[in-house]
PDB file of N, CA and C in Angstrom:
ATOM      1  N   UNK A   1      32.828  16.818  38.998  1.00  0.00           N
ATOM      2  CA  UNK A   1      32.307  17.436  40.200  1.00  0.00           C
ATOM      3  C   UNK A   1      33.393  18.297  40.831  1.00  0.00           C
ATOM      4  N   UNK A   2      33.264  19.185  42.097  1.00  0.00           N
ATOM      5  CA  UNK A   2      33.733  20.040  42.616  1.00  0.00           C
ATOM      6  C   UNK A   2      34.281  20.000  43.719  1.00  0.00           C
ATOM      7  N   UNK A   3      35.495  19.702  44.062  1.00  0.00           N
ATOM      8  CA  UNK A   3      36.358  19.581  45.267  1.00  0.00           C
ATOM      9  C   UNK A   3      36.769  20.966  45.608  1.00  0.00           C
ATOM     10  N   UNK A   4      36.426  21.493  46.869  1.00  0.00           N
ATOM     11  CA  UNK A   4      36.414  23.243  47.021  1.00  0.00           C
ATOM     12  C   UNK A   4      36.647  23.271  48.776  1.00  0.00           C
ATOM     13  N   UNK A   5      37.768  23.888  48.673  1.00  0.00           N
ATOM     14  CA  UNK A   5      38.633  23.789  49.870  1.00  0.00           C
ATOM     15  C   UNK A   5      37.837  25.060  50.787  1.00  0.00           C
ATOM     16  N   UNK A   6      37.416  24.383  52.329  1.00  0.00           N
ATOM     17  CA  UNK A   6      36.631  24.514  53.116  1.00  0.00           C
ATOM     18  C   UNK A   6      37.106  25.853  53.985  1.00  0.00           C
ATOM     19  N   UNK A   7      38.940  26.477  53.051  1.00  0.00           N
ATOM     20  CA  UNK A   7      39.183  27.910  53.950  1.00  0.00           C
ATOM     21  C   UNK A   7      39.196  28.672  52.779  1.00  0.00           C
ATOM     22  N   UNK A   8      38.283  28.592  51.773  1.00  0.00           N
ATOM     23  CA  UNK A   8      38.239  29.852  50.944  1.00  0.00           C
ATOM     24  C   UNK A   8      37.688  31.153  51.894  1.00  0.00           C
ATOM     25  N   UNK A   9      38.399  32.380  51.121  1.00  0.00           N
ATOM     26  CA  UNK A   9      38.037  32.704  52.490  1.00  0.00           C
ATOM     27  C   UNK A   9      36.655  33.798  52.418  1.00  0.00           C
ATOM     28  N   UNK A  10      36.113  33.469  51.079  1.00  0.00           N
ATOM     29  CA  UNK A  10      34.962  34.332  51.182  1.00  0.00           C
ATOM     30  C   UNK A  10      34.094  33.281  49.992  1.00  0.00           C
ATOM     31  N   UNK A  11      33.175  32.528  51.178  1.00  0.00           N
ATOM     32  CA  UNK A  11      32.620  31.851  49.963  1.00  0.00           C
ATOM     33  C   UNK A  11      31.456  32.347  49.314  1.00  0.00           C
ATOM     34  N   UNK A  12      31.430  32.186  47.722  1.00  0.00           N
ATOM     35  CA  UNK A  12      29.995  32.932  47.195  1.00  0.00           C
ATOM     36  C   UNK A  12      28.993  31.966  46.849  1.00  0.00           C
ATOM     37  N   UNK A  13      27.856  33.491  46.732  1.00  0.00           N
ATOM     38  CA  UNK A  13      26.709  32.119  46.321  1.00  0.00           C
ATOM     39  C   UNK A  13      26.859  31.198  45.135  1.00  0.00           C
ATOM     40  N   UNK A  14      27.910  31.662  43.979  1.00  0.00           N
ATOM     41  CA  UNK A  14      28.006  30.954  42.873  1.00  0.00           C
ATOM     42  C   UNK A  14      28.393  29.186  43.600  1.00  0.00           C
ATOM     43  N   UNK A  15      29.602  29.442  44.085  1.00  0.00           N
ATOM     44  CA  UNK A  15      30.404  28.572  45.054  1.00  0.00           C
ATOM     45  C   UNK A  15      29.371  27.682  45.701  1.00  0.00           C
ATOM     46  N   UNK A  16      28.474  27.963  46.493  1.00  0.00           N
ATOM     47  CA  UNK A  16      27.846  27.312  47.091  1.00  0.00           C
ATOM     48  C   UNK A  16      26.836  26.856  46.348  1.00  0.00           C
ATOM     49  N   UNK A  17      26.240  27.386  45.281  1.00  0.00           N
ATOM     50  CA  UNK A  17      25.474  26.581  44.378  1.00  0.00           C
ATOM     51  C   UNK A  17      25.655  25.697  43.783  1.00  0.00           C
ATOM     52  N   UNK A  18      27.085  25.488  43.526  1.00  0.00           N
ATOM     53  CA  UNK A  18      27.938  24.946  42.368  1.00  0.00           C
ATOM     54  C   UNK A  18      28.035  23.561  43.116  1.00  0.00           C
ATOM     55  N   UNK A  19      28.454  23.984  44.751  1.00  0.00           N
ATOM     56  CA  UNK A  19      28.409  22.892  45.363  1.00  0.00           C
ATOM     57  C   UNK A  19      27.177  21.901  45.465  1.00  0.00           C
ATOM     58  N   UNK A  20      26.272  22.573  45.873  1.00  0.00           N
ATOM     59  CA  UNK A  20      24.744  21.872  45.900  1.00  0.00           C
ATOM     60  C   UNK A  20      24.190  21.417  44.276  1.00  0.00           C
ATOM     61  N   UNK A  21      24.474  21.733  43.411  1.00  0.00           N
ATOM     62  CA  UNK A  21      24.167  21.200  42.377  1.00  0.00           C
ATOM     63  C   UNK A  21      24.972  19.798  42.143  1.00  0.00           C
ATOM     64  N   UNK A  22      26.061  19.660  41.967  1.00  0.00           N
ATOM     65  CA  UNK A  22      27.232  19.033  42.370  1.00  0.00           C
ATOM     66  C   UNK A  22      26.485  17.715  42.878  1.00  0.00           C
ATOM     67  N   UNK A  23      26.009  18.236  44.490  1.00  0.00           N
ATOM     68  CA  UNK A  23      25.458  17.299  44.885  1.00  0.00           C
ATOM     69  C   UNK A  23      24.037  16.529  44.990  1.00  0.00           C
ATOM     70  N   UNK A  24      23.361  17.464  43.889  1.00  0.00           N
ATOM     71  CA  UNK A  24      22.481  16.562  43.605  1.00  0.00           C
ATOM     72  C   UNK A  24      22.259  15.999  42.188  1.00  0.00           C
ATOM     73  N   UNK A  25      23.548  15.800  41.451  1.00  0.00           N
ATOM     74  CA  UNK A  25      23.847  15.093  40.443  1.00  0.00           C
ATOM     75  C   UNK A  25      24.263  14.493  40.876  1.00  0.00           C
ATOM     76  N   UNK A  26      24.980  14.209  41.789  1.00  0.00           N
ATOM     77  CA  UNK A  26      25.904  12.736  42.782  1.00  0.00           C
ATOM     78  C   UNK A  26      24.589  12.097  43.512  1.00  0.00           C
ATOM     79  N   UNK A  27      23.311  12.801  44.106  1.00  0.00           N
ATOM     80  CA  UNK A  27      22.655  11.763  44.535  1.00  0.00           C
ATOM     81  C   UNK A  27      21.149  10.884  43.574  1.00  0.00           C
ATOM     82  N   UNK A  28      21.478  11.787  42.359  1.00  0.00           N
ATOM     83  CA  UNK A  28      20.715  11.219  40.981  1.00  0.00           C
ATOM     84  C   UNK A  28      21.522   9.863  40.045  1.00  0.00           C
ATOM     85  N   UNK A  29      22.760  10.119  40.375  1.00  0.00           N
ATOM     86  CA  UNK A  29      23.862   8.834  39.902  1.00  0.00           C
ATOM     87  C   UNK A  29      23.705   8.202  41.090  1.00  0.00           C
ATOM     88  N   UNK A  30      23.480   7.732  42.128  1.00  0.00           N
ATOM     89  CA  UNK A  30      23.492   7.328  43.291  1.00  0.00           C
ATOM     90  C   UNK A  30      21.700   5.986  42.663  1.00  0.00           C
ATOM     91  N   UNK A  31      20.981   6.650  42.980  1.00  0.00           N
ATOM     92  CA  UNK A  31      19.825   6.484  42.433  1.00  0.00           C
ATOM     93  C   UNK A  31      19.454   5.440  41.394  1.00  0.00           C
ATOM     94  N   UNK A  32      20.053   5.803  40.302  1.00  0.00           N
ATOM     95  CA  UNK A  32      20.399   5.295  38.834  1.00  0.00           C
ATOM     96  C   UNK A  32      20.941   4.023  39.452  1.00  0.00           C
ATOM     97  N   UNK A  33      22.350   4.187  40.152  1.00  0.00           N
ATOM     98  CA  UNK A  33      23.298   3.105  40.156  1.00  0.00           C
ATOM     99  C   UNK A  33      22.695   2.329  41.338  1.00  0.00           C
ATOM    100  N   UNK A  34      21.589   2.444  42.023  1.00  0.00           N
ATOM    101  CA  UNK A  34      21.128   1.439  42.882  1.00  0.00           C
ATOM    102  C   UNK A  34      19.787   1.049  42.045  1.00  0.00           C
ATOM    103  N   UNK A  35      19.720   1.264  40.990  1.00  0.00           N
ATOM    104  CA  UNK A  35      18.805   0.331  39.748  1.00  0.00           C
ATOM    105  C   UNK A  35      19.270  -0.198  39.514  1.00  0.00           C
ATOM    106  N   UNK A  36      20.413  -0.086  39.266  1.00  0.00           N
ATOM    107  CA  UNK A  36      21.357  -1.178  38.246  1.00  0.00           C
ATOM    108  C   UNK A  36      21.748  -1.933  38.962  1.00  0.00           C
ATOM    109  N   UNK A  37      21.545  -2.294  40.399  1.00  0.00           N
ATOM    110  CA  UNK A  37      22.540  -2.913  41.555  1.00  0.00           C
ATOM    111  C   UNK A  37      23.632  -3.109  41.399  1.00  0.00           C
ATOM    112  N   UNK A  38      24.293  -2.136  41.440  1.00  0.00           N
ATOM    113  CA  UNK A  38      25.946  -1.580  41.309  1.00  0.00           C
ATOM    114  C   UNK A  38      25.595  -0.708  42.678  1.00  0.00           C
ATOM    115  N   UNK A  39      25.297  -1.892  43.816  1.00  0.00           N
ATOM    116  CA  UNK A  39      25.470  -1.115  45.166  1.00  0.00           C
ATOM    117  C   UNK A  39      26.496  -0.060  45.479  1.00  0.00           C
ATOM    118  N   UNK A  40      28.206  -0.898  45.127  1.00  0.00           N
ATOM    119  CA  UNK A  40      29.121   0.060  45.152  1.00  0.00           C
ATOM    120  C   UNK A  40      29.179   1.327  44.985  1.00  0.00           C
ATOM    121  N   UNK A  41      29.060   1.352  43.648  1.00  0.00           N
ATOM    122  CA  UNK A  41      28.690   2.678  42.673  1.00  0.00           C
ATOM    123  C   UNK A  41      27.692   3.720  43.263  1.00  0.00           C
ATOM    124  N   UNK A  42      26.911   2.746  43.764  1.00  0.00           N
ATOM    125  CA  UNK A  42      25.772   3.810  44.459  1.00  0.00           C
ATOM    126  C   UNK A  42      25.955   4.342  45.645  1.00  0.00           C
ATOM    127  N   UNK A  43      26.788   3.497  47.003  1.00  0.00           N
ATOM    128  CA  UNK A  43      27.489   4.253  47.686  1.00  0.00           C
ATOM    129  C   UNK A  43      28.039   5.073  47.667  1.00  0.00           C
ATOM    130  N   UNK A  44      29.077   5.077  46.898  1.00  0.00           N
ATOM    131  CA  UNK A  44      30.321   6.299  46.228  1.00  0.00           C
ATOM    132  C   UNK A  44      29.648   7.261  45.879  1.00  0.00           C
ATOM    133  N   UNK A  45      28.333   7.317  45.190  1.00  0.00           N
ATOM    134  CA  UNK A  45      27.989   8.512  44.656  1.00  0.00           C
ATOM    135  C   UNK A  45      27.106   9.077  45.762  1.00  0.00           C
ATOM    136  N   UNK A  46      26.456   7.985  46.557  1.00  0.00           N
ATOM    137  CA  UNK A  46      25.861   8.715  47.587  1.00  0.00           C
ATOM    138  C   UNK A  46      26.753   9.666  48.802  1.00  0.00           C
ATOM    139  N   UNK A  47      28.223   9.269  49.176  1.00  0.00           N
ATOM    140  CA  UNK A  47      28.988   9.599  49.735  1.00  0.00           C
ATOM    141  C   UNK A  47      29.377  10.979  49.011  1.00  0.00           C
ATOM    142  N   UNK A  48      29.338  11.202  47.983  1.00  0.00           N
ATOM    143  CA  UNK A  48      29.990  11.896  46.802  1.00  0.00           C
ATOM    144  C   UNK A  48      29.169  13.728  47.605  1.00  0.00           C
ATOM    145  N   UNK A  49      27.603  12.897  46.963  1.00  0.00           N
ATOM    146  CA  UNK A  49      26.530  13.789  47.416  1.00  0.00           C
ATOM    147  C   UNK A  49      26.187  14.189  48.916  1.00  0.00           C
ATOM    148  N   UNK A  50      26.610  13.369  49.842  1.00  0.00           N
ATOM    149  CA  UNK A  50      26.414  14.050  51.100  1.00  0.00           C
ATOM    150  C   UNK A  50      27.789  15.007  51.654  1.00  0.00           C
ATOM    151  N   UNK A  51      28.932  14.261  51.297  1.00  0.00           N
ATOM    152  CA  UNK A  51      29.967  15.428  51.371  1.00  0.00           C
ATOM    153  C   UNK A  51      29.704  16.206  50.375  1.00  0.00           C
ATOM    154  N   UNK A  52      29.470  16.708  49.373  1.00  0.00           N
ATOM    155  CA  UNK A  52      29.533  17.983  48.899  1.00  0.00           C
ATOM    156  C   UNK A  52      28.490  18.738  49.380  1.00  0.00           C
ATOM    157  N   UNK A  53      27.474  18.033  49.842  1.00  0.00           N
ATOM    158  CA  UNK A  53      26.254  19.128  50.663  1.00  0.00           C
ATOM    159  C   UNK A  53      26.989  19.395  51.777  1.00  0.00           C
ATOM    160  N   UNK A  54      27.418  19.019  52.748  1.00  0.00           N
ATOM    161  CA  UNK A  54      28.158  19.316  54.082  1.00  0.00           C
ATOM    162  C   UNK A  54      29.128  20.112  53.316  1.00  0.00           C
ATOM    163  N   UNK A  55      29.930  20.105  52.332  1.00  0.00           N
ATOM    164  CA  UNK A  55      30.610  21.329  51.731  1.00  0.00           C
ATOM    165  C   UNK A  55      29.905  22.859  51.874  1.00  0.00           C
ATOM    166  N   UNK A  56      28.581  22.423  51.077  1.00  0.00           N
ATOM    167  CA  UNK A  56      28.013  23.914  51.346  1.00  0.00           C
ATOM    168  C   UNK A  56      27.284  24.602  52.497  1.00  0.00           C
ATOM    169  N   UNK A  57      27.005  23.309  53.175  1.00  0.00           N
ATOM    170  CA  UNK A  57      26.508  23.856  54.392  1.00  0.00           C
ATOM    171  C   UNK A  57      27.579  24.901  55.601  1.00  0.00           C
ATOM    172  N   UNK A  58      28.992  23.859  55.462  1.00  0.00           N
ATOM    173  CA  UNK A  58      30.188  24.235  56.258  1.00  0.00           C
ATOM    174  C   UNK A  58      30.715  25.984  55.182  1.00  0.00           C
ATOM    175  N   UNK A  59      30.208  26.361  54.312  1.00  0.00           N
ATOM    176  CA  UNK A  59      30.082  27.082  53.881  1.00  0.00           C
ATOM    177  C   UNK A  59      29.422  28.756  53.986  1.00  0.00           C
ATOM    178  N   UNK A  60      28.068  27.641  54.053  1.00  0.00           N
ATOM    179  CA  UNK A  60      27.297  29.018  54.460  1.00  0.00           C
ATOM    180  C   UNK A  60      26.141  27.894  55.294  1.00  0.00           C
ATOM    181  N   UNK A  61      25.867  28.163  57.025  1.00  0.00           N
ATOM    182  CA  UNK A  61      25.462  27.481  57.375  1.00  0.00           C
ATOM    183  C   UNK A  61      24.169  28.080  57.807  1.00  0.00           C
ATOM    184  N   UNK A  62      23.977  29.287  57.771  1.00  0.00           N
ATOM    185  CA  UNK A  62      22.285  30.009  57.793  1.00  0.00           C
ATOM    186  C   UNK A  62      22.211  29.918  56.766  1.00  0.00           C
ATOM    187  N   UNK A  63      22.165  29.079  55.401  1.00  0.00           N
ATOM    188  CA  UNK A  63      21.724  29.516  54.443  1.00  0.00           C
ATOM    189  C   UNK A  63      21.394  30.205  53.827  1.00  0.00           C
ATOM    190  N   UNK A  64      22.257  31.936  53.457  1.00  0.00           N
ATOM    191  CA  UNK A  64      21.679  32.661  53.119  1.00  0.00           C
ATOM    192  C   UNK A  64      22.008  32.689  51.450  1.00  0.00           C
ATOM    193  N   UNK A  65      23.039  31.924  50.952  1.00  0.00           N
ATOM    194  CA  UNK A  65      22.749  32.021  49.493  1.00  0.00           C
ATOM    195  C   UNK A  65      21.328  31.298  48.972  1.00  0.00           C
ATOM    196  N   UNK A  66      21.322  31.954  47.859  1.00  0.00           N
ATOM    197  CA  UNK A  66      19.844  32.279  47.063  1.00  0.00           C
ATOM    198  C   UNK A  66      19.528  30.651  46.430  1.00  0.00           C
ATOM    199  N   UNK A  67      20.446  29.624  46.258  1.00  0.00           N
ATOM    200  CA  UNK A  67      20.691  28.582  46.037  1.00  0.00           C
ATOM    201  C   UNK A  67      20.008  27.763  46.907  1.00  0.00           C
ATOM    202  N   UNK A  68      20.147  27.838  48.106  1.00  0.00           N
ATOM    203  CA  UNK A  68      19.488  27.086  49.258  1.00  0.00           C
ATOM    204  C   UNK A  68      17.934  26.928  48.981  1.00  0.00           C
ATOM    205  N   UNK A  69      17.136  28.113  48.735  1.00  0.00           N
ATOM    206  CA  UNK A  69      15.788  28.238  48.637  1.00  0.00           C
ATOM    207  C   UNK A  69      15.507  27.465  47.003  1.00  0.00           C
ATOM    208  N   UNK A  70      16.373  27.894  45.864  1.00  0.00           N
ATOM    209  CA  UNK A  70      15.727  27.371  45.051  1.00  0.00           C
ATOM    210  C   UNK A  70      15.913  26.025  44.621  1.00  0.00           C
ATOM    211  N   UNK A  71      16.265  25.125  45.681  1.00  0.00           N
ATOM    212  CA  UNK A  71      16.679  23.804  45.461  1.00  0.00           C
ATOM    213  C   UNK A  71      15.547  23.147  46.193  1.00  0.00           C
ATOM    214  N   UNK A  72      14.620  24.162  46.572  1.00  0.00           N
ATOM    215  CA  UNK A  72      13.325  23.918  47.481  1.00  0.00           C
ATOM    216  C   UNK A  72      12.388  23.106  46.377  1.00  0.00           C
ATOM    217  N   UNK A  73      11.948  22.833  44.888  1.00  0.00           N
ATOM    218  CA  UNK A  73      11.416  22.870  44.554  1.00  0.00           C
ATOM    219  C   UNK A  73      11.561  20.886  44.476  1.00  0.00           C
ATOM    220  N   UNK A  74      12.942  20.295  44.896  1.00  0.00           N
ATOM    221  CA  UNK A  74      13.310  19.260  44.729  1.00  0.00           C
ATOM    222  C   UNK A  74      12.186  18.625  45.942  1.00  0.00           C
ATOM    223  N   UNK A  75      11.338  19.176  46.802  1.00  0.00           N
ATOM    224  CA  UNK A  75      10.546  18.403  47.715  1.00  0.00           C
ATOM    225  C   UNK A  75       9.089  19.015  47.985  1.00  0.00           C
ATOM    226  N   UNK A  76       8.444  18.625  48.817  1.00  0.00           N
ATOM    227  CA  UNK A  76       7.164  18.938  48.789  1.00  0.00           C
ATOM    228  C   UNK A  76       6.761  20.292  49.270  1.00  0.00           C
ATOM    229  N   UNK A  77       5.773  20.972  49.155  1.00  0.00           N
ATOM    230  CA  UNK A  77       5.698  22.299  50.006  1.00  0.00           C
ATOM    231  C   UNK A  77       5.729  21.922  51.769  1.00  0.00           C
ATOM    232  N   UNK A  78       6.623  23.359  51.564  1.00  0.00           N
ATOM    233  CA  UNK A  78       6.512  23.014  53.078  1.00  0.00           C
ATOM    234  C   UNK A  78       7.625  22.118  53.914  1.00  0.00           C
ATOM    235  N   UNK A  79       8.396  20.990  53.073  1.00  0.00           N
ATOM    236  CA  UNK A  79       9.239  20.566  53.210  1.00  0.00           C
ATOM    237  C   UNK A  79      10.370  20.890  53.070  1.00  0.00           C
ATOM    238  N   UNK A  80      11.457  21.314  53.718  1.00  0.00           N
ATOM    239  CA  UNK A  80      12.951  21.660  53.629  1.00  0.00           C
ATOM    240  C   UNK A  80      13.823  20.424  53.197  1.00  0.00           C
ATOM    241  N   UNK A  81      14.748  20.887  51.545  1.00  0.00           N
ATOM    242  CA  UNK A  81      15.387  19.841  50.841  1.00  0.00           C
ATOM    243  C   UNK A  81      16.541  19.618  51.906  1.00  0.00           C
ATOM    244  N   UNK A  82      17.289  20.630  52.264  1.00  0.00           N
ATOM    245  CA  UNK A  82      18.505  20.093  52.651  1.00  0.00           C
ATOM    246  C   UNK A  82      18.061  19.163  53.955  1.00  0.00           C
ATOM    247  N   UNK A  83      16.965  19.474  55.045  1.00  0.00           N
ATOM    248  CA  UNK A  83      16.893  18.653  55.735  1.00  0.00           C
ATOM    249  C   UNK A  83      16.329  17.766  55.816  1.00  0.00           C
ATOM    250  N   UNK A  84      15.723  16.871  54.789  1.00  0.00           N
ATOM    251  CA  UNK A  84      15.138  15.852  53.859  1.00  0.00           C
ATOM    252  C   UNK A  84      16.354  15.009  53.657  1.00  0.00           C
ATOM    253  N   UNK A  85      17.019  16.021  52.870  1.00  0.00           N
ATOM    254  CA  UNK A  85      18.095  14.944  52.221  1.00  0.00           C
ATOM    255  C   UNK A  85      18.959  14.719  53.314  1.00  0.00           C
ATOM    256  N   UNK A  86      19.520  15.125  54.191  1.00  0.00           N
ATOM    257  CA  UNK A  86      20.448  15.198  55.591  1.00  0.00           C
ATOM    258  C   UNK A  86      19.641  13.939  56.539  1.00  0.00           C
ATOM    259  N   UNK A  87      18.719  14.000  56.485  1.00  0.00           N
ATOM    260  CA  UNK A  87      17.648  12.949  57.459  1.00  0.00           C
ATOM    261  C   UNK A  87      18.209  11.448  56.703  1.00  0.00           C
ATOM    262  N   UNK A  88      17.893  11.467  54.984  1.00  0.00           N
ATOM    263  CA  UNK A  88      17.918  10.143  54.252  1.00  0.00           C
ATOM    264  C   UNK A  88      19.737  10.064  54.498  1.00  0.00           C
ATOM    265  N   UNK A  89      20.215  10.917  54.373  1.00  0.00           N
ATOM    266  CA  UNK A  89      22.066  10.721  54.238  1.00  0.00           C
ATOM    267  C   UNK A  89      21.932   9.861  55.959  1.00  0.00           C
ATOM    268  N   UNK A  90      21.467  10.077  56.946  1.00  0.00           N
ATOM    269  CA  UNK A  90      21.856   9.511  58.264  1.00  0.00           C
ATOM    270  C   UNK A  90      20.706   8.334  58.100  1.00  0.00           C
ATOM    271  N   UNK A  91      19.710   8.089  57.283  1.00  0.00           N
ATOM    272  CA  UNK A  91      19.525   6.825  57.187  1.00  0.00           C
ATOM    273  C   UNK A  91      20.385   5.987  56.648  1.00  0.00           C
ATOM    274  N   UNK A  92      20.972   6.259  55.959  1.00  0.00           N
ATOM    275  CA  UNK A  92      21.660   5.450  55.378  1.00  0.00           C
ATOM    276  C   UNK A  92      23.798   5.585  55.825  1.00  0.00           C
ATOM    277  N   UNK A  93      23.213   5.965  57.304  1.00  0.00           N
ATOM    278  CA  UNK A  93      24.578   6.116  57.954  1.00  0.00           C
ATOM    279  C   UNK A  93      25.976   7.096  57.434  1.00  0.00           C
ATOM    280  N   UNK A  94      25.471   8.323  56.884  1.00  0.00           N
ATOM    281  CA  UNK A  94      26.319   9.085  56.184  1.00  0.00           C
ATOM    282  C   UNK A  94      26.734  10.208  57.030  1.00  0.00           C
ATOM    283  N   UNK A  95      25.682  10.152  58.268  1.00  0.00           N
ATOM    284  CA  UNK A  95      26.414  11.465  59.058  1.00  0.00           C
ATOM    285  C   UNK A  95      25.223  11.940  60.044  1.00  0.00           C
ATOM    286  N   UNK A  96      25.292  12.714  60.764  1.00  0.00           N
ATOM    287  CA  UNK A  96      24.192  13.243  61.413  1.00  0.00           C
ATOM    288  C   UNK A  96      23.175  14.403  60.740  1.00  0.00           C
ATOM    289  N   UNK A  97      21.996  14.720  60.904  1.00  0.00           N
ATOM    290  CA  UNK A  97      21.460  15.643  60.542  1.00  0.00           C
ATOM    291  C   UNK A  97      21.800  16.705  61.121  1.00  0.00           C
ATOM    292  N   UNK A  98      21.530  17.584  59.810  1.00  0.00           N
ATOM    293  CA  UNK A  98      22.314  19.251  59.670  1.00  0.00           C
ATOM    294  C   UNK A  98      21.018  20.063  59.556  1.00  0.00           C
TER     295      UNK A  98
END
């Protein structure tokens, strides 16, 4: 995964995709590893996945890379992923909604 320092100073959409993908392979291992009850494991990766989304958000926070929209398909119509997943990250005490 992708550790990407928060004063680059021109971040792109590659960048910010890279990030959001990133993080939703960290919250699919997250997932997995709370099947297996390897709670731990599943924390870590859930932590993994909500900081690297707050990566891209602190990034580009109107969302205007092209990344944002097509990660739309991860929820229902009509439903916004990042603030879906930002709602479940503060259920589960990871931060406030973004």
């Amino acid at each position: 995964m992708t550790d990407i320092a928060l004063t680059d100073p021109e971040p792109t959409a590659d960048t910010v995709a890279k990030l959001l993908a990133d993080s939703m392979t960290a919250h699919t291992l997250a997932a997995h590893m709370r099947r297996q009850q390897n709670r731990t494991a599943a924390q870590s990766a859930l932590q993994r996945a909500f900081d690297l989304r707050m990566q891209a958000h602190d990034m580009d926070p109107k969302h205007e890379s092209p990344a944002w929209q097509a990660e739309q398909a991860h929820t229902a119509n009509g439903v916004d992923t990042h603030s879906a997943l930002m709602s479940f990250y503060a259920s589960q005490g990871l931060g406030a909604t973004t």
